[in-house]
PDB file of N, CA and C in Angstrom:
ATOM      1  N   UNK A   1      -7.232  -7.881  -9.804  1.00  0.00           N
ATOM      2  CA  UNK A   1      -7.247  -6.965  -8.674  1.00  0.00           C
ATOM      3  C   UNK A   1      -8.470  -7.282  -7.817  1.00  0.00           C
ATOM      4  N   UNK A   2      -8.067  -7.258  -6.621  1.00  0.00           N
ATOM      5  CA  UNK A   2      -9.535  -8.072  -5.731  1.00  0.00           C
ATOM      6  C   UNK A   2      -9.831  -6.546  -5.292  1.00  0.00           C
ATOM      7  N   UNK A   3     -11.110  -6.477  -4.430  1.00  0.00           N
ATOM      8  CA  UNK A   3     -12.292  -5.424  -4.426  1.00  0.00           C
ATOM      9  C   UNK A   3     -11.613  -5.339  -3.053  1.00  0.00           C
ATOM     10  N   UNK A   4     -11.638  -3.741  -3.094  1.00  0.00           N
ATOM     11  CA  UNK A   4     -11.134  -3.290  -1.383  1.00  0.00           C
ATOM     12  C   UNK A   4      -9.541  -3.043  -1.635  1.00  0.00           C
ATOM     13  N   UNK A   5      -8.656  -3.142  -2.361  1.00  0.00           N
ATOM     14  CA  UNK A   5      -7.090  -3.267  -2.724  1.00  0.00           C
ATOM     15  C   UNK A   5      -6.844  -4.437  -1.868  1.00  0.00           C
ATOM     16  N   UNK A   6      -7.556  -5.635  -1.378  1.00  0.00           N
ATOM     17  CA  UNK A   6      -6.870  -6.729  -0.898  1.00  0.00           C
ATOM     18  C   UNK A   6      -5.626  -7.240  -1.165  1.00  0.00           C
ATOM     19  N   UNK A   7      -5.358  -7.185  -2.587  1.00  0.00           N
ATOM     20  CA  UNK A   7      -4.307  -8.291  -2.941  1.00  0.00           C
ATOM     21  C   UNK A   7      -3.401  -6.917  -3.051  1.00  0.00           C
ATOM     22  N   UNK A   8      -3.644  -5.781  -3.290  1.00  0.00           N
ATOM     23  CA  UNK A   8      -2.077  -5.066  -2.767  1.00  0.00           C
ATOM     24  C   UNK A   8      -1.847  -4.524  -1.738  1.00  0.00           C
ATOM     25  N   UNK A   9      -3.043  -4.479  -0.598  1.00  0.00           N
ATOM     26  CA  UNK A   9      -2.515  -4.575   0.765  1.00  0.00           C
ATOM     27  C   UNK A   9      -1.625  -5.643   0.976  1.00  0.00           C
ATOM     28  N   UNK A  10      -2.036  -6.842   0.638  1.00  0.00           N
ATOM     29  CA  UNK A  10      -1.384  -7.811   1.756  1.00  0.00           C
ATOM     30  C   UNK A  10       0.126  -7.953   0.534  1.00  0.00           C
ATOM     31  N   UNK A  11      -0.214  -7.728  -0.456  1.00  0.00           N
ATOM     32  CA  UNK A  11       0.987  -7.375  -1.182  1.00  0.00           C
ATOM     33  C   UNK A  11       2.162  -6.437  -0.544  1.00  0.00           C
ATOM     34  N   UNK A  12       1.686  -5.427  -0.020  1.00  0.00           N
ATOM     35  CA  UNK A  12       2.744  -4.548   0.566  1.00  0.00           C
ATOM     36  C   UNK A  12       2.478  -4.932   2.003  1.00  0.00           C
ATOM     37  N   UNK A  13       2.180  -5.895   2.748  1.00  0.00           N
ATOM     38  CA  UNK A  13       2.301  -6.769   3.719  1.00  0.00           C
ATOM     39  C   UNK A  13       3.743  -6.791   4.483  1.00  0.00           C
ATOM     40  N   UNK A  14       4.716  -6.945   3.575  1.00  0.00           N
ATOM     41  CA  UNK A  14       6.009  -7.820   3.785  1.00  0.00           C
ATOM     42  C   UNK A  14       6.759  -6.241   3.655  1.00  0.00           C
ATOM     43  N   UNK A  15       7.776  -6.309   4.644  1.00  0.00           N
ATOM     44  CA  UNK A  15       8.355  -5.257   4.853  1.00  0.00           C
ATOM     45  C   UNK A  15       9.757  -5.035   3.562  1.00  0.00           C
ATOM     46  N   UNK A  16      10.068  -6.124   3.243  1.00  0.00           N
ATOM     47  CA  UNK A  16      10.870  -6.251   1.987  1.00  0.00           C
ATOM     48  C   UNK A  16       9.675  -5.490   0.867  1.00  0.00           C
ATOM     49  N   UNK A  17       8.888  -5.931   0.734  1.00  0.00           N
ATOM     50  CA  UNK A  17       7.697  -5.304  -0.808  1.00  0.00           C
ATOM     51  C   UNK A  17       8.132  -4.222  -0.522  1.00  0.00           C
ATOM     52  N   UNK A  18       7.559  -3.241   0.424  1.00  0.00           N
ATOM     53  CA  UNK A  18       7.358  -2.093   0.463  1.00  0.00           C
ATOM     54  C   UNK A  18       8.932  -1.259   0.621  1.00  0.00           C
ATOM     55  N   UNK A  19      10.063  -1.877   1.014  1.00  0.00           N
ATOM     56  CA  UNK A  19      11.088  -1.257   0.884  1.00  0.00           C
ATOM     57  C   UNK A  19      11.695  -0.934  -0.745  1.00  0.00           C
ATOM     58  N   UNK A  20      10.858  -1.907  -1.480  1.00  0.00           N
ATOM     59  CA  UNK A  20      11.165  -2.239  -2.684  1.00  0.00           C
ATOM     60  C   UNK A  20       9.973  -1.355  -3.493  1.00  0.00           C
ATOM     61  N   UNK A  21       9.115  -1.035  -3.387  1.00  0.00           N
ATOM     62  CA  UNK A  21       8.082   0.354  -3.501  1.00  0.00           C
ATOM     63  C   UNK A  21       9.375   1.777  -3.373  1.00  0.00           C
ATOM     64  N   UNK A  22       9.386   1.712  -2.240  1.00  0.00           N
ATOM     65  CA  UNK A  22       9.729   3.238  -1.459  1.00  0.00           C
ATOM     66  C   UNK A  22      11.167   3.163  -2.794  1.00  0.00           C
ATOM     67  N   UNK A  23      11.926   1.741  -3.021  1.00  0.00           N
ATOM     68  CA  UNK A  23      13.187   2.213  -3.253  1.00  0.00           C
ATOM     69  C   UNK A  23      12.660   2.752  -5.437  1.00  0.00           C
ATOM     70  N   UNK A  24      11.804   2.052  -5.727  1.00  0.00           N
ATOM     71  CA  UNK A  24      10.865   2.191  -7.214  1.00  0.00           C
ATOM     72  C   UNK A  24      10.106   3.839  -7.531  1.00  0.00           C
ATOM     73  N   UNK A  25      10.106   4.372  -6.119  1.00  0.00           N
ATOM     74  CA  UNK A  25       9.503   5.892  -6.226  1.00  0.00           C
ATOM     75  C   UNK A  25      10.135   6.931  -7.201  1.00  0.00           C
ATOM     76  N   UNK A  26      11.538   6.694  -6.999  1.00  0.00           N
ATOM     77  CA  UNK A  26      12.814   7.414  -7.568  1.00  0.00           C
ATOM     78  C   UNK A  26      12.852   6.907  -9.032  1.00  0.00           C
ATOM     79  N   UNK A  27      12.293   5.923  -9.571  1.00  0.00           N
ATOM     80  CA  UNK A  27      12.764   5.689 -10.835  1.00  0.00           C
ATOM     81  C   UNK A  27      12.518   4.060 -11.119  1.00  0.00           C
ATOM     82  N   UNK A  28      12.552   3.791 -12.490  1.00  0.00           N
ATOM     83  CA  UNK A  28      12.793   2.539 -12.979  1.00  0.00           C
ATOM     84  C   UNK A  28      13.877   2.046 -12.397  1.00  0.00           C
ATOM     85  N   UNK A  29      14.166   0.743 -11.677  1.00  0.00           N
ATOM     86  CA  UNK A  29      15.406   0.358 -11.704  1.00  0.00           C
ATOM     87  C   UNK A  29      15.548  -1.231 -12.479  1.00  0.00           C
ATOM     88  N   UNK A  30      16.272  -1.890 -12.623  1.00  0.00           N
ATOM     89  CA  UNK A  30      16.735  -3.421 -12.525  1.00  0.00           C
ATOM     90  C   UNK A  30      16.938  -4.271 -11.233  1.00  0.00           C
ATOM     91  N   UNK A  31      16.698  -5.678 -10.954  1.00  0.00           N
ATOM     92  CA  UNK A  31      16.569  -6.430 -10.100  1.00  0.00           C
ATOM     93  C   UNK A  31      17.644  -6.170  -9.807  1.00  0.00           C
ATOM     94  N   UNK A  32      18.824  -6.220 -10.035  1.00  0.00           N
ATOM     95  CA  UNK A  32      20.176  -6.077  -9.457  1.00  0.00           C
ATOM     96  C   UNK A  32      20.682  -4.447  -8.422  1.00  0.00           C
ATOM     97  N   UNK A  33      19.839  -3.789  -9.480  1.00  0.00           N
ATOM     98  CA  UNK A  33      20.104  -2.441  -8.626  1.00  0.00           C
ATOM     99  C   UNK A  33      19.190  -2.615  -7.344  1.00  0.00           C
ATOM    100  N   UNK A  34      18.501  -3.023  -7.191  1.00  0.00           N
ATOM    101  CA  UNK A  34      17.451  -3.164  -6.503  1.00  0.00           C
ATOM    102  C   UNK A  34      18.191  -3.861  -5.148  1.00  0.00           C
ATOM    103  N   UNK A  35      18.217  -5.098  -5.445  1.00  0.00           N
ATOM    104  CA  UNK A  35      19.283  -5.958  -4.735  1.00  0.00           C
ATOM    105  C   UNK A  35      20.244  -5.346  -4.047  1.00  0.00           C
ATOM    106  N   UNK A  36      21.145  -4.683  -4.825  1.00  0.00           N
ATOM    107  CA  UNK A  36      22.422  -3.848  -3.853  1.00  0.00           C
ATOM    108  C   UNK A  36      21.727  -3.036  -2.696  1.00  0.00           C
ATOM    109  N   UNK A  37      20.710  -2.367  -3.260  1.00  0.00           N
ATOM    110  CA  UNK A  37      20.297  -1.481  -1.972  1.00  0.00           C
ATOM    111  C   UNK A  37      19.367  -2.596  -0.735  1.00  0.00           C
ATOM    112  N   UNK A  38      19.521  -3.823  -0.886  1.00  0.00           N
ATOM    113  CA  UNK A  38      18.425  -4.394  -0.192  1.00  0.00           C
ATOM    114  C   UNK A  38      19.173  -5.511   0.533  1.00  0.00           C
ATOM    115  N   UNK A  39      18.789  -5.637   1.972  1.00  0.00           N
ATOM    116  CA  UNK A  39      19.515  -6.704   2.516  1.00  0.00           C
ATOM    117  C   UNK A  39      19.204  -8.049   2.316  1.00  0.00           C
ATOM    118  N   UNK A  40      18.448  -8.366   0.929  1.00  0.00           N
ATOM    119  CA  UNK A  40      18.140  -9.805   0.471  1.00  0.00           C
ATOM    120  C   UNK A  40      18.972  -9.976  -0.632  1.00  0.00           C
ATOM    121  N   UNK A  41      18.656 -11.262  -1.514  1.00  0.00           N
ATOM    122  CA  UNK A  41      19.583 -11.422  -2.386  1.00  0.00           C
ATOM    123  C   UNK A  41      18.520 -11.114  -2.999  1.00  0.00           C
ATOM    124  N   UNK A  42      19.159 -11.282  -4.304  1.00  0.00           N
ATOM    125  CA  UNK A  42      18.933 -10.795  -6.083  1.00  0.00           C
ATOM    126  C   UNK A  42      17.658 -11.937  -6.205  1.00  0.00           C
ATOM    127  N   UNK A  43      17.371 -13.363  -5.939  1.00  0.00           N
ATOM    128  CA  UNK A  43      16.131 -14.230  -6.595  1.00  0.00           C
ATOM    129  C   UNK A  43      15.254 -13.787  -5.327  1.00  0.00           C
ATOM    130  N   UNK A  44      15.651 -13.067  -4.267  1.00  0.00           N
ATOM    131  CA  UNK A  44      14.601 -12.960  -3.372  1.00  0.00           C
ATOM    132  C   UNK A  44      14.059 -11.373  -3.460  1.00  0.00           C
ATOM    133  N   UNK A  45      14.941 -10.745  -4.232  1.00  0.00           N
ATOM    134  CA  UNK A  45      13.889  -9.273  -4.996  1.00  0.00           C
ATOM    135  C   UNK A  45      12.958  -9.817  -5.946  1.00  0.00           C
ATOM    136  N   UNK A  46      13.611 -10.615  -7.050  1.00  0.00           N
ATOM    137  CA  UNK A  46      13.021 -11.449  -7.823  1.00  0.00           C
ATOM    138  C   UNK A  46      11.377 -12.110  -7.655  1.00  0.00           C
ATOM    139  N   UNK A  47      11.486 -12.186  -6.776  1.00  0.00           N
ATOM    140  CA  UNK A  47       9.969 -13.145  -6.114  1.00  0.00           C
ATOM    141  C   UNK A  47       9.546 -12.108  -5.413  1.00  0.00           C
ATOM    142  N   UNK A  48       9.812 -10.921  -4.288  1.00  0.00           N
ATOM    143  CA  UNK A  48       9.210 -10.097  -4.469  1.00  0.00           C
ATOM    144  C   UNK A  48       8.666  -9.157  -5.262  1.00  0.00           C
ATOM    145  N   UNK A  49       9.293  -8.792  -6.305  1.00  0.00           N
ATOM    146  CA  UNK A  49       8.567  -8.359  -7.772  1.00  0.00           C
ATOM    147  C   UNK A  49       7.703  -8.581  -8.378  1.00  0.00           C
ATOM    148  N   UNK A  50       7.324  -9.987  -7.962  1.00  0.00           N
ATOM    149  CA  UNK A  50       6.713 -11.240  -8.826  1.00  0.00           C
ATOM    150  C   UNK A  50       5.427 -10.861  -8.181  1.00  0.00           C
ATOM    151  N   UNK A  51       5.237 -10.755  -7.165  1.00  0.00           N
ATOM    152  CA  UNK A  51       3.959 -10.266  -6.088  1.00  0.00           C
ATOM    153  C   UNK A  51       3.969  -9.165  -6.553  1.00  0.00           C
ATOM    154  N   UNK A  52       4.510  -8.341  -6.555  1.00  0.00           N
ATOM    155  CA  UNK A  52       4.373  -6.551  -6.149  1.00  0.00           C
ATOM    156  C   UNK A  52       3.369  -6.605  -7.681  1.00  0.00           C
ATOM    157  N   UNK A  53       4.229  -7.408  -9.050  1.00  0.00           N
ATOM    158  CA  UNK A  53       3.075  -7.263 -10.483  1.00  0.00           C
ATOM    159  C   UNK A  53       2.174  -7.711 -10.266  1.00  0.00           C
ATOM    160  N   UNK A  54       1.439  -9.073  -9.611  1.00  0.00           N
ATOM    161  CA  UNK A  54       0.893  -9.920  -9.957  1.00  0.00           C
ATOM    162  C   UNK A  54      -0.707  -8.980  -8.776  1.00  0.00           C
ATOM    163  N   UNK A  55      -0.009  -8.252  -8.030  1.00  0.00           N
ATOM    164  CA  UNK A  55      -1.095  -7.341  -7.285  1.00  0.00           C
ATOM    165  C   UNK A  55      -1.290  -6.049  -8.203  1.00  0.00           C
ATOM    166  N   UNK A  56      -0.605  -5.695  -9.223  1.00  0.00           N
ATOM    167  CA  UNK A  56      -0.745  -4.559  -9.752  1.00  0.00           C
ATOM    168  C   UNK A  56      -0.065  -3.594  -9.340  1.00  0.00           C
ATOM    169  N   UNK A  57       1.221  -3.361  -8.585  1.00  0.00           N
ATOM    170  CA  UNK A  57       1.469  -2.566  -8.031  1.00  0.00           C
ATOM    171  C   UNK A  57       2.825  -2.129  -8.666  1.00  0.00           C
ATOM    172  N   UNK A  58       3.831  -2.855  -9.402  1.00  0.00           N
ATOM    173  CA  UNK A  58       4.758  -2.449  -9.973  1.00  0.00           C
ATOM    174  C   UNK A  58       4.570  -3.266 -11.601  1.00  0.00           C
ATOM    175  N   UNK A  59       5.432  -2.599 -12.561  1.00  0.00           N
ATOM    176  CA  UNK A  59       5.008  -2.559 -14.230  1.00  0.00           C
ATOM    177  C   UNK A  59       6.860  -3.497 -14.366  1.00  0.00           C
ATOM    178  N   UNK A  60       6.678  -3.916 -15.637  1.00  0.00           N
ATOM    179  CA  UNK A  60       8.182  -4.032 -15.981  1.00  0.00           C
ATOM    180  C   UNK A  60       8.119  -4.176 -17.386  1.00  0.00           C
ATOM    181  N   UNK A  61       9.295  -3.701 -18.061  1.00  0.00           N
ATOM    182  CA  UNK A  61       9.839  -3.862 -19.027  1.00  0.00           C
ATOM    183  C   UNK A  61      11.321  -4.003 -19.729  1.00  0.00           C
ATOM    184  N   UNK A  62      11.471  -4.855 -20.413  1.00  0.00           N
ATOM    185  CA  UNK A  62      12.860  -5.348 -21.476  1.00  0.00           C
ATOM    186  C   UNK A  62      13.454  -3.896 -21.897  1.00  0.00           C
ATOM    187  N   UNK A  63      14.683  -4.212 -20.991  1.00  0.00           N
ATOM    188  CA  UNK A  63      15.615  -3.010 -21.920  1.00  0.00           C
ATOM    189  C   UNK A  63      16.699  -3.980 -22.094  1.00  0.00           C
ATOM    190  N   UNK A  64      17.525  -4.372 -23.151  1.00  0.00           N
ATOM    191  CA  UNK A  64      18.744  -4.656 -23.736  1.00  0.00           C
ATOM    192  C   UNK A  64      18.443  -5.970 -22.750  1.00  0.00           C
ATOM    193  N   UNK A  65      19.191  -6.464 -22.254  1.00  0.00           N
ATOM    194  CA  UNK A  65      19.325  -7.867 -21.487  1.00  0.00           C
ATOM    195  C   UNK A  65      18.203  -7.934 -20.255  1.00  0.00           C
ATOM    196  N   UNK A  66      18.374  -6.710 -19.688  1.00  0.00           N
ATOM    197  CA  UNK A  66      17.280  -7.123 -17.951  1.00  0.00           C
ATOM    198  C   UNK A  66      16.252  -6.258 -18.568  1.00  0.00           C
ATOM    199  N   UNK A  67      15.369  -6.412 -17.282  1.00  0.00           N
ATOM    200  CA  UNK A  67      14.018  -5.546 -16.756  1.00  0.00           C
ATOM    201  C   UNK A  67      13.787  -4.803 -16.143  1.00  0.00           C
ATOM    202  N   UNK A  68      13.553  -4.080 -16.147  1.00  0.00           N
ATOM    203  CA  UNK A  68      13.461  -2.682 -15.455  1.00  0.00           C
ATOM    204  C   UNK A  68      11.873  -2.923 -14.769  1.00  0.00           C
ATOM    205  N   UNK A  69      11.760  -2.378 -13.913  1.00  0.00           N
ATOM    206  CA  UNK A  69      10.902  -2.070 -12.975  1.00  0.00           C
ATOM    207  C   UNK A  69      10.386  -1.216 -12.164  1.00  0.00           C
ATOM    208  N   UNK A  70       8.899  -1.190 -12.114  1.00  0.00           N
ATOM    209  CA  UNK A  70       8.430   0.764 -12.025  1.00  0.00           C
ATOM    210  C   UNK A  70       7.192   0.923 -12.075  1.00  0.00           C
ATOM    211  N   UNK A  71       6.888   1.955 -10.541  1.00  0.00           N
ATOM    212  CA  UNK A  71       5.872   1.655  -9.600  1.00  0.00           C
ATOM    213  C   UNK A  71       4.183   1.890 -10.752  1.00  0.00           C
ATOM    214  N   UNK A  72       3.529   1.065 -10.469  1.00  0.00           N
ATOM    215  CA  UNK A  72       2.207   1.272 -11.369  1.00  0.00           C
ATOM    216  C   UNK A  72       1.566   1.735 -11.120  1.00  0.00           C
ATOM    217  N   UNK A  73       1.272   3.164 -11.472  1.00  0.00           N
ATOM    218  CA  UNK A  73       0.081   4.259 -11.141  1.00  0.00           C
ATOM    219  C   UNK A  73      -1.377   3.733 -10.727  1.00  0.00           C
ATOM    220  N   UNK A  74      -1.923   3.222 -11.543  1.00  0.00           N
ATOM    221  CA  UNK A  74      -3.449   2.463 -11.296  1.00  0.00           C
ATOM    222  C   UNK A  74      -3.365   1.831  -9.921  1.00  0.00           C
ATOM    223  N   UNK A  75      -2.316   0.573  -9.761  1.00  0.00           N
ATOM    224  CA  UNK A  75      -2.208  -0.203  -8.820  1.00  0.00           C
ATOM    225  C   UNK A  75      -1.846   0.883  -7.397  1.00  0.00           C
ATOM    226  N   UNK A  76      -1.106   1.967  -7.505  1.00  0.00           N
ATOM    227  CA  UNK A  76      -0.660   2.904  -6.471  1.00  0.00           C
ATOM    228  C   UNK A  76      -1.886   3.709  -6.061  1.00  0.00           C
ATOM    229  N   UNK A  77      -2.638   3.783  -7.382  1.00  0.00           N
ATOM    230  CA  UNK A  77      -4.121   4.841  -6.952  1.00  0.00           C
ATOM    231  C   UNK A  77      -5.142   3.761  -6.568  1.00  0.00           C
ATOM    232  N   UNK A  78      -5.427   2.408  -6.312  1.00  0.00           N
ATOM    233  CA  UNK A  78      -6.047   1.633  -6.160  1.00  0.00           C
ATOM    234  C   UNK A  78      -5.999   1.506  -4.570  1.00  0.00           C
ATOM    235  N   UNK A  79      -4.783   1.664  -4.011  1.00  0.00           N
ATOM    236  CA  UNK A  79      -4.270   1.297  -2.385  1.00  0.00           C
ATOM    237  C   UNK A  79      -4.896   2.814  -1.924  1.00  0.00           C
ATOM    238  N   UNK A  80      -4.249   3.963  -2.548  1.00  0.00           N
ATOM    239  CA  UNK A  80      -5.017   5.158  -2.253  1.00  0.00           C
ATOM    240  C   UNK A  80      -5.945   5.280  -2.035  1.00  0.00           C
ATOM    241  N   UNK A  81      -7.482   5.123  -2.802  1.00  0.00           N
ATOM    242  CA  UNK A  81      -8.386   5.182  -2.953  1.00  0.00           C
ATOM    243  C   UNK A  81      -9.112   4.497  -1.583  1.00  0.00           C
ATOM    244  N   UNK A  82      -8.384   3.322  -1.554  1.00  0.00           N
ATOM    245  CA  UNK A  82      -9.243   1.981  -0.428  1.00  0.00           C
ATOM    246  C   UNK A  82      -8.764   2.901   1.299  1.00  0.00           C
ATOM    247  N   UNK A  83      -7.886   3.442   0.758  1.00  0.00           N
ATOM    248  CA  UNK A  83      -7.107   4.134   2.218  1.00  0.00           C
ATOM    249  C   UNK A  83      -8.082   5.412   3.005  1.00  0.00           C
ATOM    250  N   UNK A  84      -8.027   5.856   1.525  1.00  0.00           N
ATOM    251  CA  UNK A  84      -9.306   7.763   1.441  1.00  0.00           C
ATOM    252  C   UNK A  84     -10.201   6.981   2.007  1.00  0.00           C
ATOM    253  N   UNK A  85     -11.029   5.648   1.343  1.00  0.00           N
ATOM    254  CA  UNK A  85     -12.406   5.628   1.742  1.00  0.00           C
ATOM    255  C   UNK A  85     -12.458   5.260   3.045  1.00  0.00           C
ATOM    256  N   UNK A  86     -11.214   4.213   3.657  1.00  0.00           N
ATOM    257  CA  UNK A  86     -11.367   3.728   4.767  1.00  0.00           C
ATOM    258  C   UNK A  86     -11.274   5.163   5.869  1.00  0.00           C
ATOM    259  N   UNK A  87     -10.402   5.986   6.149  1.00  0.00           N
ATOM    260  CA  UNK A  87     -10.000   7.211   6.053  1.00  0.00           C
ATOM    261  C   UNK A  87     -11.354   8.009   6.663  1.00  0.00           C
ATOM    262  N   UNK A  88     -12.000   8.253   5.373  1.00  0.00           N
ATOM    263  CA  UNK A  88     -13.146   9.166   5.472  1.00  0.00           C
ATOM    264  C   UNK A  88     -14.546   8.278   6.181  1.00  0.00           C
ATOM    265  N   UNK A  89     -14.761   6.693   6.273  1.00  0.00           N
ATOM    266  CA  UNK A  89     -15.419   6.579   6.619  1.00  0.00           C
ATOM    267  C   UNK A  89     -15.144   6.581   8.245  1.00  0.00           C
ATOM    268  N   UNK A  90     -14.024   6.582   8.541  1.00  0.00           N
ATOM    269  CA  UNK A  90     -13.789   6.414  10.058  1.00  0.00           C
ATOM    270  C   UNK A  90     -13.669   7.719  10.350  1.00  0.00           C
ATOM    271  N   UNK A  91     -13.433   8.607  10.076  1.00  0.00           N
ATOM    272  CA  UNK A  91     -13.944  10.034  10.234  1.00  0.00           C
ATOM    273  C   UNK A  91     -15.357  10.938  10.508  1.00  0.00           C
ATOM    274  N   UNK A  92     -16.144  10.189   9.102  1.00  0.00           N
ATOM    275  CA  UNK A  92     -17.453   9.814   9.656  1.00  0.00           C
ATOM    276  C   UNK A  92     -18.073   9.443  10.818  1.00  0.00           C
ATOM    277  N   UNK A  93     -17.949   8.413  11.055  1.00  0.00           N
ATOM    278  CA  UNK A  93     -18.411   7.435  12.447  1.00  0.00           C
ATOM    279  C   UNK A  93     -17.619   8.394  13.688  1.00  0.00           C
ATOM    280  N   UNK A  94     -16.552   9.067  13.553  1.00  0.00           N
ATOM    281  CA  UNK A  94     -16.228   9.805  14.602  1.00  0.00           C
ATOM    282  C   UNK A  94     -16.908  11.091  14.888  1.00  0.00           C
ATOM    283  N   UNK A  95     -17.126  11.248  14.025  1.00  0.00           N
ATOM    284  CA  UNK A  95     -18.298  12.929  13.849  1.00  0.00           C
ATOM    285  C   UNK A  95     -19.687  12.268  14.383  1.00  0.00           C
ATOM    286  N   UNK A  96     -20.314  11.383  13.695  1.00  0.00           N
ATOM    287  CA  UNK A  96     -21.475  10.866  14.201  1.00  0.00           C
ATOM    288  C   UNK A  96     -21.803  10.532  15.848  1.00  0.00           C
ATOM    289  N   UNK A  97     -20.348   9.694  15.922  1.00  0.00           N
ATOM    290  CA  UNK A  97     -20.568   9.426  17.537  1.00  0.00           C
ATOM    291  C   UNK A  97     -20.123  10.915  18.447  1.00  0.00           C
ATOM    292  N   UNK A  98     -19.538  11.780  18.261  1.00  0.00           N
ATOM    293  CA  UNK A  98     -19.374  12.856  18.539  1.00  0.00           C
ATOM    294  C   UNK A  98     -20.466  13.605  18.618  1.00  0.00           C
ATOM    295  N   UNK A  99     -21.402  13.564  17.568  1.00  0.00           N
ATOM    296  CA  UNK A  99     -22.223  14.150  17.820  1.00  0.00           C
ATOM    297  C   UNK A  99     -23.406  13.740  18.761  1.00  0.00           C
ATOM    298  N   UNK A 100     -23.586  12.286  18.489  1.00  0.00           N
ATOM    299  CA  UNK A 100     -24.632  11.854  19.383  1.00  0.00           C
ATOM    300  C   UNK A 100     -24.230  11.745  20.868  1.00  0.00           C
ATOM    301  N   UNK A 101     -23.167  11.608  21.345  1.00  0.00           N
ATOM    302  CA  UNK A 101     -22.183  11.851  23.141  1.00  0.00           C
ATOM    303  C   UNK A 101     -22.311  13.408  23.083  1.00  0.00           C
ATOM    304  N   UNK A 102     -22.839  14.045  22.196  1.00  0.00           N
ATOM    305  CA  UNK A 102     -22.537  15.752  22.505  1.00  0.00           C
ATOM    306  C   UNK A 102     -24.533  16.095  22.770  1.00  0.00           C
ATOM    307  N   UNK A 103     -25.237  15.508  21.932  1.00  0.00           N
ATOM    308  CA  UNK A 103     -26.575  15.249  22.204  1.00  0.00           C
ATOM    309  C   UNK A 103     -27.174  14.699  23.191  1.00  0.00           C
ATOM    310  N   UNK A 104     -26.511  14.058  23.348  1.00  0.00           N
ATOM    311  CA  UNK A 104     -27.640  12.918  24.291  1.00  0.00           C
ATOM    312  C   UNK A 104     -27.370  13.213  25.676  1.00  0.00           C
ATOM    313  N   UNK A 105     -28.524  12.952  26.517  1.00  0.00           N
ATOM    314  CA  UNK A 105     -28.734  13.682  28.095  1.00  0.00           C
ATOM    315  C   UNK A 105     -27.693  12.528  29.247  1.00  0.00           C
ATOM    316  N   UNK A 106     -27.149  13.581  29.826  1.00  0.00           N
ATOM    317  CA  UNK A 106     -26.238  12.956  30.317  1.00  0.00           C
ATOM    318  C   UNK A 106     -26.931  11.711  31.580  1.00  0.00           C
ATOM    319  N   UNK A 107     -26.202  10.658  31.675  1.00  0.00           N
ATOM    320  CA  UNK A 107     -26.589   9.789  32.608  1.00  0.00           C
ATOM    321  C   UNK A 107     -25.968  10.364  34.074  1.00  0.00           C
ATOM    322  N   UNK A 108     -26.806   9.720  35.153  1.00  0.00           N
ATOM    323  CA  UNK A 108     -26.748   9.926  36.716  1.00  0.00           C
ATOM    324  C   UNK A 108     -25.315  10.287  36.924  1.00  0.00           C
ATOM    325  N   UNK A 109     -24.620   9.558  36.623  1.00  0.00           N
ATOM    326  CA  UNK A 109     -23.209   9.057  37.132  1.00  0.00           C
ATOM    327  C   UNK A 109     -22.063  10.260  36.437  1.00  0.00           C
ATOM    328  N   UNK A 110     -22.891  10.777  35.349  1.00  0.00           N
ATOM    329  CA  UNK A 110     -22.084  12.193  34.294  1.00  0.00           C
ATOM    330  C   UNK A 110     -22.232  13.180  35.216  1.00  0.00           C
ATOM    331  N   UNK A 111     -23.498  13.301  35.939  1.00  0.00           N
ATOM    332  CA  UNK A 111     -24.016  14.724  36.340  1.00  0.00           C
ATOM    333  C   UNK A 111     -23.606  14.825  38.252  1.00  0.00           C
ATOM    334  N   UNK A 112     -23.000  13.728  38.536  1.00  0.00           N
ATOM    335  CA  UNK A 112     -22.404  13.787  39.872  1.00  0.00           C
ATOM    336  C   UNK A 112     -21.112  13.901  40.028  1.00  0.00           C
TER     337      UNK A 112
END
């Protein structure tokens, strides 16, 4: 996992990943179920999966023949976290500069 959620930002980059997130919210599924709901084929969920783990962001496991697949808490609170901080620090800097444009004496060109 790289510092900042890098590798599952750009992980959920691709508008396929993240359709494939949103469709993992609801439940474990299999590559195939996955597939039907998705306008790619079945090896191209496949390789998106392959990213979505390899960033931490979805888990899988062996049931009977396939794999099931299913969104990874840590990796989901990891994107969170980088979001809050980014979030709150730009919130910050908006209060700050707010405050100092609410302080500071207006120039010539304000007061005409």
């Amino acid at each position: 996992m790289a510092t900042y959620g890098s590798d599952q930002l750009a992980a959920l980059a691709d508008p396929s990943r993240r359709a494939i997130v949103e469709a993992l919210r609801a439940g474990p599924r299999a590559v195939g179920e996955l597939a039907a709901d998705l306008p790619i084929s079945r090896p191209a969920v496949s390789q998106h999966l392959k990213v979505l783990k390899e960033a931490g962001l979805v888990a899988d496991r062996a049931e009977g023949t396939k794999r099931l697949y299913r969104l990874e808490p840590d990796g989901i609170a990891a994107v969170r976290a980088y979001l809050d901080r980014m979030w709150s620090d730009a919130l910050r800097s908006f209060a700050e500069h707010a405050e100092a444009t609410e302080t500071a004496e207006p120039t010539e060109e304000e007061q005409s």
